[in-house]
PDB file of N, CA and C in Angstrom:
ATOM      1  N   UNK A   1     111.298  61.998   4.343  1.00  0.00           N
ATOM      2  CA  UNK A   1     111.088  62.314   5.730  1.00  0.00           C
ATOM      3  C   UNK A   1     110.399  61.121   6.381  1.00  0.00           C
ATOM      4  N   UNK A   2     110.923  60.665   7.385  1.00  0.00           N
ATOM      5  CA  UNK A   2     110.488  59.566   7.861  1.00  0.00           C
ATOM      6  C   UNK A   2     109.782  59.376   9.340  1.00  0.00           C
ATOM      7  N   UNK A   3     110.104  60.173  10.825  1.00  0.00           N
ATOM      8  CA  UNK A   3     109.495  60.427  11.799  1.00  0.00           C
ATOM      9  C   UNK A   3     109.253  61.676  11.918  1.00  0.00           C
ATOM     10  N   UNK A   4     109.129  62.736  10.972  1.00  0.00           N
ATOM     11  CA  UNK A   4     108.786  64.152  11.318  1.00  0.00           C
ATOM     12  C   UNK A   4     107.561  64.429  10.353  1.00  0.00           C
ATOM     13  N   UNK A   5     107.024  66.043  10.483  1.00  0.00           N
ATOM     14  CA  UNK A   5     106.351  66.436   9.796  1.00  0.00           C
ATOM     15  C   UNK A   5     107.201  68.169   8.969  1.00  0.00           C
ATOM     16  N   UNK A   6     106.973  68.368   8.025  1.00  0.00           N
ATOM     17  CA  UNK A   6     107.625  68.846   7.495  1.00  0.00           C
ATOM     18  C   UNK A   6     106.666  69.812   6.511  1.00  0.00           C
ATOM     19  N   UNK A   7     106.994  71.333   6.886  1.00  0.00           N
ATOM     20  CA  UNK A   7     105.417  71.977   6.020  1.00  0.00           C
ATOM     21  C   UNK A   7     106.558  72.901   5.541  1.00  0.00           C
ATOM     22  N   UNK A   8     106.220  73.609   3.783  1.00  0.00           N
ATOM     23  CA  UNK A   8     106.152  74.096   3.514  1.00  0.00           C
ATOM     24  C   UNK A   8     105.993  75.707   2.525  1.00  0.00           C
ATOM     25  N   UNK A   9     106.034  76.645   2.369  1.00  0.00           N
ATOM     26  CA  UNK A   9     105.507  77.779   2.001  1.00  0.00           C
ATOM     27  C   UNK A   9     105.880  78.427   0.903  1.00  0.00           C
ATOM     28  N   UNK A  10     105.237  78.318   0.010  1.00  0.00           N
ATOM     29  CA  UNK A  10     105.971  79.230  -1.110  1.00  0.00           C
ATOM     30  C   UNK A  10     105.457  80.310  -1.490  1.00  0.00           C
ATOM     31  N   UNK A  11     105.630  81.776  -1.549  1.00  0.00           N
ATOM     32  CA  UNK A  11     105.226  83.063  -1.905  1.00  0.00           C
ATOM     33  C   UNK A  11     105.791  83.230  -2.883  1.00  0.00           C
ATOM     34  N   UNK A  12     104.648  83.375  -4.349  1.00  0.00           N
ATOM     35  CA  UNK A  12     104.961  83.526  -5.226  1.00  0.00           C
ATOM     36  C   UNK A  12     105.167  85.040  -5.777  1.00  0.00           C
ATOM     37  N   UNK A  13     105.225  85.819  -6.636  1.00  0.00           N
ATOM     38  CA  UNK A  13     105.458  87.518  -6.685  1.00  0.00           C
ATOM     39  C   UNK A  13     104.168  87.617  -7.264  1.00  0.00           C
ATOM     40  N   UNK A  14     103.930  86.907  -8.161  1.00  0.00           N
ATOM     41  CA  UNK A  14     101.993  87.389  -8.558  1.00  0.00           C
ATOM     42  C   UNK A  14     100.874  87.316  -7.383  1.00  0.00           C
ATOM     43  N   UNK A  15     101.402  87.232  -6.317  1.00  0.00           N
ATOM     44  CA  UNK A  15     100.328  87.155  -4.902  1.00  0.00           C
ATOM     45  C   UNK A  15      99.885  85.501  -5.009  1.00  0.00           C
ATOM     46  N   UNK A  16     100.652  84.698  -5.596  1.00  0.00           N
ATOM     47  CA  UNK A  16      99.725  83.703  -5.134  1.00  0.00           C
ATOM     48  C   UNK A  16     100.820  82.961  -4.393  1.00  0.00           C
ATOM     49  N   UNK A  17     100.284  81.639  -3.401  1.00  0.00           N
ATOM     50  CA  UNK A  17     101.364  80.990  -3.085  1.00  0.00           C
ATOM     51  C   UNK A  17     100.745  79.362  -2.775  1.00  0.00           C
ATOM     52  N   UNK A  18     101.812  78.604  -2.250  1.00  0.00           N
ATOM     53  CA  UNK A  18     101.698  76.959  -2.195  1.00  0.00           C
ATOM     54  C   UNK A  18     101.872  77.021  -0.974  1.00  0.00           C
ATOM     55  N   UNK A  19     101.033  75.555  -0.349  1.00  0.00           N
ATOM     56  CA  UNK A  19     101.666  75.762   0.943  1.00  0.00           C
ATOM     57  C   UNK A  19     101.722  73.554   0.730  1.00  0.00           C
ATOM     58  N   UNK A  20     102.421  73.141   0.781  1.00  0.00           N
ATOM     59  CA  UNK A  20     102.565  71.734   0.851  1.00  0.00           C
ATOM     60  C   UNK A  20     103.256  71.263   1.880  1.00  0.00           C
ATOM     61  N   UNK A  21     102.773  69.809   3.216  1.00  0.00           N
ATOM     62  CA  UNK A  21     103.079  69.856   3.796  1.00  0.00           C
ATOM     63  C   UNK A  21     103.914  68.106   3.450  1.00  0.00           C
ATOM     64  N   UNK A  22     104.339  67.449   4.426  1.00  0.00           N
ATOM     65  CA  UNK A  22     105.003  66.254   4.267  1.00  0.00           C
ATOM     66  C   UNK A  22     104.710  65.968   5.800  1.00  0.00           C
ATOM     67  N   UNK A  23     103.903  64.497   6.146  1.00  0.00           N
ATOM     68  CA  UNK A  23     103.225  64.357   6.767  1.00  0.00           C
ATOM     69  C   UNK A  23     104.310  62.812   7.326  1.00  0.00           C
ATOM     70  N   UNK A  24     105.500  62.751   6.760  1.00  0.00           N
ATOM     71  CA  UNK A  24     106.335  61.030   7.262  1.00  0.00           C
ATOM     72  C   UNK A  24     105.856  60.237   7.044  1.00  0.00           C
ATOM     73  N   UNK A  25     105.246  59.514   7.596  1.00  0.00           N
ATOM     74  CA  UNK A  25     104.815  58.184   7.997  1.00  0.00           C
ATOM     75  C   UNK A  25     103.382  58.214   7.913  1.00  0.00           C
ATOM     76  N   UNK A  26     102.585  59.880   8.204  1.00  0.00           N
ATOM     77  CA  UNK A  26     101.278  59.844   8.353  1.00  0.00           C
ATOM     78  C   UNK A  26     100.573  59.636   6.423  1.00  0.00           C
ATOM     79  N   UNK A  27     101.125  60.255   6.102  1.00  0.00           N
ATOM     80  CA  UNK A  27     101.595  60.676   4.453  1.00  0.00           C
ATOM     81  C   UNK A  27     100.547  59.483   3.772  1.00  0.00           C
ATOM     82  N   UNK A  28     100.655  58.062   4.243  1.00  0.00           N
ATOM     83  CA  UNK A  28      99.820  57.008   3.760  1.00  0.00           C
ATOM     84  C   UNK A  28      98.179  56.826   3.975  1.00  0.00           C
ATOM     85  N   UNK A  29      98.244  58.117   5.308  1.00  0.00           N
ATOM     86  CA  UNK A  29      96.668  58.120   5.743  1.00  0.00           C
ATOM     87  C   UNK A  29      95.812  59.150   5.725  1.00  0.00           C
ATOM     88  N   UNK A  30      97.143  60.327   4.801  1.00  0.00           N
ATOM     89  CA  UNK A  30      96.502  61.184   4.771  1.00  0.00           C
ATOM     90  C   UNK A  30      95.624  61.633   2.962  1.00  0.00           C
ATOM     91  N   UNK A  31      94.930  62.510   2.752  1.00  0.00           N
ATOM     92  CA  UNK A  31      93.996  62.787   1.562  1.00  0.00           C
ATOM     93  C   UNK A  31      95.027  63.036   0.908  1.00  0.00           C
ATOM     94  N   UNK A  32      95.556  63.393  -0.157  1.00  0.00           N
ATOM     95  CA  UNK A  32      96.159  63.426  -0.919  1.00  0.00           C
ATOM     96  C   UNK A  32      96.237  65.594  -1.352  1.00  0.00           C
ATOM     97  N   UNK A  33      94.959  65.197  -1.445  1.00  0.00           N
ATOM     98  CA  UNK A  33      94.384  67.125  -2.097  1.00  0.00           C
ATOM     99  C   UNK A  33      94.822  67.934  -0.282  1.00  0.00           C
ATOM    100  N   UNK A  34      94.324  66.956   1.084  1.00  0.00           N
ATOM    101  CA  UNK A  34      95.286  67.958   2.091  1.00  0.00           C
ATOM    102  C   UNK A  34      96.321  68.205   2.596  1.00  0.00           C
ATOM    103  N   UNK A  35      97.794  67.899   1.599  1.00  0.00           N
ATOM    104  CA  UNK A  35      99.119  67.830   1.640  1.00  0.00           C
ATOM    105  C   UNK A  35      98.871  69.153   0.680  1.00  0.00           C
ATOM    106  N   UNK A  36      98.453  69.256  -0.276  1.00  0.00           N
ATOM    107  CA  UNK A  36      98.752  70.876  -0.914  1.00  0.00           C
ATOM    108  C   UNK A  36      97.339  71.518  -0.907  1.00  0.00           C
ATOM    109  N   UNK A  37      98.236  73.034  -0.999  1.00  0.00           N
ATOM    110  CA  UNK A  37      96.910  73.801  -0.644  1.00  0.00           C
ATOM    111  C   UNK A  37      97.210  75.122  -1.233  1.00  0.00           C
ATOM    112  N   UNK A  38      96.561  75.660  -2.072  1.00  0.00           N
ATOM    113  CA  UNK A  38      97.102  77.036  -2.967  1.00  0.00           C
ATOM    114  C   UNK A  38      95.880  77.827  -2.543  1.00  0.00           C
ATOM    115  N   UNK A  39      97.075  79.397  -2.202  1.00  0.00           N
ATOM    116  CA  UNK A  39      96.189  80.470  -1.736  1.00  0.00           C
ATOM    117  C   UNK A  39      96.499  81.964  -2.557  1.00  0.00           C
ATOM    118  N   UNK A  40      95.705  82.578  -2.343  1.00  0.00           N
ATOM    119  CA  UNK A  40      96.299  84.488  -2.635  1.00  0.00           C
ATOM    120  C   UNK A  40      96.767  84.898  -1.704  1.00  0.00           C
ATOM    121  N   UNK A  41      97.314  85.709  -1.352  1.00  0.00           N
ATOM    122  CA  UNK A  41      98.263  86.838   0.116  1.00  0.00           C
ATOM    123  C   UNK A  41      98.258  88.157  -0.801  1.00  0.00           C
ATOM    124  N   UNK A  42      98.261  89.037   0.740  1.00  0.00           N
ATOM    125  CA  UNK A  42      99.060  90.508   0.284  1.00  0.00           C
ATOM    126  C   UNK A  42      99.507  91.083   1.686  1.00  0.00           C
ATOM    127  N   UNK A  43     100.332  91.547   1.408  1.00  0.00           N
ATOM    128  CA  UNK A  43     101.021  91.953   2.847  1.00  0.00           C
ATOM    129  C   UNK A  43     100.366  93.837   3.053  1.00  0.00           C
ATOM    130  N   UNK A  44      99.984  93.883   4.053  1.00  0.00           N
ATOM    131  CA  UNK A  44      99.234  94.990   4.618  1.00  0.00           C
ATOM    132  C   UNK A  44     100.462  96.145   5.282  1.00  0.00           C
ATOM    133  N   UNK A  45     100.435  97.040   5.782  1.00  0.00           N
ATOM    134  CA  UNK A  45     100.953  97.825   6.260  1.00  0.00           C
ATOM    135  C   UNK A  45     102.264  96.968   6.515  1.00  0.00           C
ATOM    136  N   UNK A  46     103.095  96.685   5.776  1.00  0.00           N
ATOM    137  CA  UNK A  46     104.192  95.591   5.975  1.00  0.00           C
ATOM    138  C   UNK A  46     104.744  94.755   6.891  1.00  0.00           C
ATOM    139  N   UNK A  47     103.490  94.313   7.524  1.00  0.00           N
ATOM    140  CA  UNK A  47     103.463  93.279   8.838  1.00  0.00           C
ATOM    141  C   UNK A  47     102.488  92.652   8.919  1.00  0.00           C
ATOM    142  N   UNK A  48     101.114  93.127   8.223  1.00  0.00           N
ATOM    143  CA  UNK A  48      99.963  91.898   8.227  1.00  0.00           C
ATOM    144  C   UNK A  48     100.119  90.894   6.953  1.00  0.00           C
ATOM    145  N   UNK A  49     100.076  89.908   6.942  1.00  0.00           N
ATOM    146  CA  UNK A  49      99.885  88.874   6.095  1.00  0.00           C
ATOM    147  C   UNK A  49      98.579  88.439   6.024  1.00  0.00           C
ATOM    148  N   UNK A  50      98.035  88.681   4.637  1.00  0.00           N
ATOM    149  CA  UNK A  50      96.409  88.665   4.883  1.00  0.00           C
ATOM    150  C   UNK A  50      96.398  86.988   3.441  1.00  0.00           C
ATOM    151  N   UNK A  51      96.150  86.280   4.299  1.00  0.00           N
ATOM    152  CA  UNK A  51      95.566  84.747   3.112  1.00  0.00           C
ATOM    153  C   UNK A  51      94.551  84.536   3.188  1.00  0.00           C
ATOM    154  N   UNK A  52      94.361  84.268   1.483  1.00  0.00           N
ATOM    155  CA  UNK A  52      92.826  84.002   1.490  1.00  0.00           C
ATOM    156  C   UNK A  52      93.066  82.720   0.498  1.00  0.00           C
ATOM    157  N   UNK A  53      92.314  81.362   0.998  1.00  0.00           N
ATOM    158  CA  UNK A  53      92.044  80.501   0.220  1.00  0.00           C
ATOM    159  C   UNK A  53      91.304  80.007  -0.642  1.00  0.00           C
ATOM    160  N   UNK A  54      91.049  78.773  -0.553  1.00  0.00           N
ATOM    161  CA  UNK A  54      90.377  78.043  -2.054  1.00  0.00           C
ATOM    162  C   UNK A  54      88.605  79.103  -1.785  1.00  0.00           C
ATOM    163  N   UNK A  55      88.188  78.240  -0.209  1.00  0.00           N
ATOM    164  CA  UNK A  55      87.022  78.485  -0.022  1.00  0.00           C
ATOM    165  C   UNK A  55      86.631  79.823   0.768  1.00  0.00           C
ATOM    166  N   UNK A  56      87.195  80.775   0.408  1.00  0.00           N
ATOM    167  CA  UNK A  56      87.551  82.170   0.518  1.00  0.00           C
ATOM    168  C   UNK A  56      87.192  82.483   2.183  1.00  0.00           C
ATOM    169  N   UNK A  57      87.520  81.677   2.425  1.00  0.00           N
ATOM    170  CA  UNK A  57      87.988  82.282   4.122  1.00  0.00           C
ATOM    171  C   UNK A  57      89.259  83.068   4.211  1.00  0.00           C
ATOM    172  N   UNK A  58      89.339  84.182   4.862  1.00  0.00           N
ATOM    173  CA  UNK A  58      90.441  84.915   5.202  1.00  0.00           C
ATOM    174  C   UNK A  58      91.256  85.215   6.465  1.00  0.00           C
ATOM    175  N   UNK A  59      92.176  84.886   6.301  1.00  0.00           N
ATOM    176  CA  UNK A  59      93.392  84.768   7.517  1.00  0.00           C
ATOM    177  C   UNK A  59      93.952  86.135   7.535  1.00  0.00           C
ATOM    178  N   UNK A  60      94.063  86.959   9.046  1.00  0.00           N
ATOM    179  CA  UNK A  60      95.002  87.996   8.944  1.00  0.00           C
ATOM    180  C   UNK A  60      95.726  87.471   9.923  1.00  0.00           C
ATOM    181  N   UNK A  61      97.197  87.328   9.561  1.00  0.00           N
ATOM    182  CA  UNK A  61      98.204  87.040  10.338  1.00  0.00           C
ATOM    183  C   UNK A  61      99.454  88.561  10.743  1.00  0.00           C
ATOM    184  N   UNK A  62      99.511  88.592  12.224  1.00  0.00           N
ATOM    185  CA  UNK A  62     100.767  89.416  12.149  1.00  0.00           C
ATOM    186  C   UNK A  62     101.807  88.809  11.785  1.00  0.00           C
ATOM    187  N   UNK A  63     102.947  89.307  10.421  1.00  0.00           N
ATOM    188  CA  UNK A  63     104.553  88.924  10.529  1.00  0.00           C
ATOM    189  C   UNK A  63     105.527  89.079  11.528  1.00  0.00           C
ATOM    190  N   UNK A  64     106.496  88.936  12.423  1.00  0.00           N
ATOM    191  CA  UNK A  64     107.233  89.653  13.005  1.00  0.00           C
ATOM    192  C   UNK A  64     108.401  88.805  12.984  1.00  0.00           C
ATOM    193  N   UNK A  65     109.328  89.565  12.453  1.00  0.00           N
ATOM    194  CA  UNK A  65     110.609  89.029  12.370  1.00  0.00           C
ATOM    195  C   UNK A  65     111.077  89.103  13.003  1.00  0.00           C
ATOM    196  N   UNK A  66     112.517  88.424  13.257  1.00  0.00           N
ATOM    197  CA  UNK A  66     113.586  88.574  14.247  1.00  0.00           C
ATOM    198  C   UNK A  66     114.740  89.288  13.571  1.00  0.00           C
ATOM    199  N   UNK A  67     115.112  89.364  12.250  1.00  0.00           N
ATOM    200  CA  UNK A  67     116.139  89.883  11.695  1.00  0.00           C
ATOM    201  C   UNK A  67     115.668  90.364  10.543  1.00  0.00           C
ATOM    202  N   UNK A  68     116.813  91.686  10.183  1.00  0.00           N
ATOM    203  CA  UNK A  68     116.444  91.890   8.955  1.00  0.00           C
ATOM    204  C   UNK A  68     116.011  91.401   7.108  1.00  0.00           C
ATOM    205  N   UNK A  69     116.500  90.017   7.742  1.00  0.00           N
ATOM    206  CA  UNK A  69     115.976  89.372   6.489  1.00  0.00           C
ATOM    207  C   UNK A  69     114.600  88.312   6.887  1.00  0.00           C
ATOM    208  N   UNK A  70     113.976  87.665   6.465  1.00  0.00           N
ATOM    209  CA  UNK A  70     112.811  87.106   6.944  1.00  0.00           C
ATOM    210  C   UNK A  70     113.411  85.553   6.788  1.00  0.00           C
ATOM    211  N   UNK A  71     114.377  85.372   7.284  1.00  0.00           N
ATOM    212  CA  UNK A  71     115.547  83.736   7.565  1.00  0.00           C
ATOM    213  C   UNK A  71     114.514  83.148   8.794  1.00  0.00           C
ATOM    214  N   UNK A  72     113.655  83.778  10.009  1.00  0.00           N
ATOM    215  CA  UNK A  72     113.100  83.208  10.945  1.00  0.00           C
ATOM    216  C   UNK A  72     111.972  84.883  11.116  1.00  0.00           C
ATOM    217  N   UNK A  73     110.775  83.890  11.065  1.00  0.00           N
ATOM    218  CA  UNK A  73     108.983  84.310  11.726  1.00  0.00           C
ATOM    219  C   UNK A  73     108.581  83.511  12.235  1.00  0.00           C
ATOM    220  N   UNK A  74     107.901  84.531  13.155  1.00  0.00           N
ATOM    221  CA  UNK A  74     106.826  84.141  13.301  1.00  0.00           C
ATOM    222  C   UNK A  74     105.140  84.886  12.965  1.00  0.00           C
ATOM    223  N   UNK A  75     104.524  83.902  12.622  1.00  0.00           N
ATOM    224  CA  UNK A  75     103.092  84.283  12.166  1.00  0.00           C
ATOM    225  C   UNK A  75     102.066  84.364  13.396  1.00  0.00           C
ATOM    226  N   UNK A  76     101.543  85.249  13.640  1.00  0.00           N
ATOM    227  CA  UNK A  76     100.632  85.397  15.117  1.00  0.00           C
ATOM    228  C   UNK A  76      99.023  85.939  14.444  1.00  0.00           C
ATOM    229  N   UNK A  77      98.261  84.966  14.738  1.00  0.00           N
ATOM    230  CA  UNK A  77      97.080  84.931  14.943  1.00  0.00           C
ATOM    231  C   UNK A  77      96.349  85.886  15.882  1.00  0.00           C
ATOM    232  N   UNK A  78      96.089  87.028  15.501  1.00  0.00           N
ATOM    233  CA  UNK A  78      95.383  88.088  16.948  1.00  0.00           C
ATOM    234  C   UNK A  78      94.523  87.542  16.943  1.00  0.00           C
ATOM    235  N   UNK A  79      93.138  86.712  16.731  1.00  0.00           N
ATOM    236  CA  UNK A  79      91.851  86.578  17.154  1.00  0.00           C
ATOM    237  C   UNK A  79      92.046  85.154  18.125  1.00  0.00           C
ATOM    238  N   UNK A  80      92.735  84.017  18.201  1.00  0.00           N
ATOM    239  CA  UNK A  80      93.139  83.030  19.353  1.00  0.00           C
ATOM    240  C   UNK A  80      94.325  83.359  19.659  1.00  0.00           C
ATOM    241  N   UNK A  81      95.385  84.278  19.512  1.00  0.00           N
ATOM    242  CA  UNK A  81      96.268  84.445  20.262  1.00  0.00           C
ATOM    243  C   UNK A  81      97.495  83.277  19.947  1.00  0.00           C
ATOM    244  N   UNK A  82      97.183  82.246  18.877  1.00  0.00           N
ATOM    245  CA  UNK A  82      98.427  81.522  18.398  1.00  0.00           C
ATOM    246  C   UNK A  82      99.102  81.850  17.449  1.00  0.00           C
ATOM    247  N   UNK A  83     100.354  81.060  17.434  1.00  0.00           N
ATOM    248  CA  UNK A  83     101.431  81.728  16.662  1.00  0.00           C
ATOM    249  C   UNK A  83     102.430  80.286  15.928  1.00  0.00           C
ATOM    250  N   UNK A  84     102.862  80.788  15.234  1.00  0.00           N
ATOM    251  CA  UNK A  84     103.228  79.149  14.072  1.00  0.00           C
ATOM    252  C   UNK A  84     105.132  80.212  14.195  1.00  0.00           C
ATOM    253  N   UNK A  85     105.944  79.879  13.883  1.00  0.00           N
ATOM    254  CA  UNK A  85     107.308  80.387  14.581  1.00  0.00           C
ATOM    255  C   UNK A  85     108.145  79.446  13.008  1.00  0.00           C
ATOM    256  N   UNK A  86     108.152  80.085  12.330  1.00  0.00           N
ATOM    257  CA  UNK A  86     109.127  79.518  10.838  1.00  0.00           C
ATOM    258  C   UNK A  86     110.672  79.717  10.116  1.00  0.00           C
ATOM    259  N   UNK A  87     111.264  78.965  10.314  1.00  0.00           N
ATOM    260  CA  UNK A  87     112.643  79.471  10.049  1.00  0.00           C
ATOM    261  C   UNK A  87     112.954  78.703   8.340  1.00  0.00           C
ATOM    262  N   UNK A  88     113.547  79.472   7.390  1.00  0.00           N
ATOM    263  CA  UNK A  88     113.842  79.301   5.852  1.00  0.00           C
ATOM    264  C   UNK A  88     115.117  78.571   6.185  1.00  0.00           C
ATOM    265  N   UNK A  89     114.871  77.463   5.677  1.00  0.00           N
ATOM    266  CA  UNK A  89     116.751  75.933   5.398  1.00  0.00           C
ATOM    267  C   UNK A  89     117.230  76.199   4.508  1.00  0.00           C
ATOM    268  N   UNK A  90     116.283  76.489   3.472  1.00  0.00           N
ATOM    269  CA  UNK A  90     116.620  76.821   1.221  1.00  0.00           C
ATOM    270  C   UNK A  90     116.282  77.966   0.953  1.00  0.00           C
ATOM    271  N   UNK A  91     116.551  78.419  -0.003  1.00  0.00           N
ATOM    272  CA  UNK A  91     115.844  79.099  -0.471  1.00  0.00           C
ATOM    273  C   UNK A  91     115.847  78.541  -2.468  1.00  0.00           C
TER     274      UNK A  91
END
């Protein structure tokens, strides 16, 4: 990857997951340990996405799909009101 940035996500079935990003060009200036980042999840009433990381801070994210398969989300932040919008290329 050469002018973009490129993140991402792997949900593993034992609750844990990867999240590695690809940074292009920045990639040379960035830490090395903040390109990957391994967390726990569990999905809540089957729309919260709850992550918790290294330094046990916890994220509750709403899921909301657009289709019945999870091919495109978005993740919405209720406490600032942002939202990260993810569509699957591979699987």
């Amino acid at each position: 990857m050469v002018g973009g940035i490129e993140m991402e996500f792997k949900f593993y079935v034992n609750n844990k997951g990867l999240f590695v990003a690809d940074l292009g060009l920045m990639n040379s200036f960035a830490n090395p340990k903040d390109l990957k980042h391994e967390f726990t999840y569990n999905l809540e009433q089957d729309s919260i996405l709850v992550i918790k990381s290294d330094d046990s801070k916890e994220q509750r994210l709403v899921v909301k799909k657009f289709s019945d398969t999870f091919d495109y989300i978005e993740l919405i932040n209720r406490k600032n009101n942002k939202s990260i919008s993810m569509r699957k290329i591979i699987e």
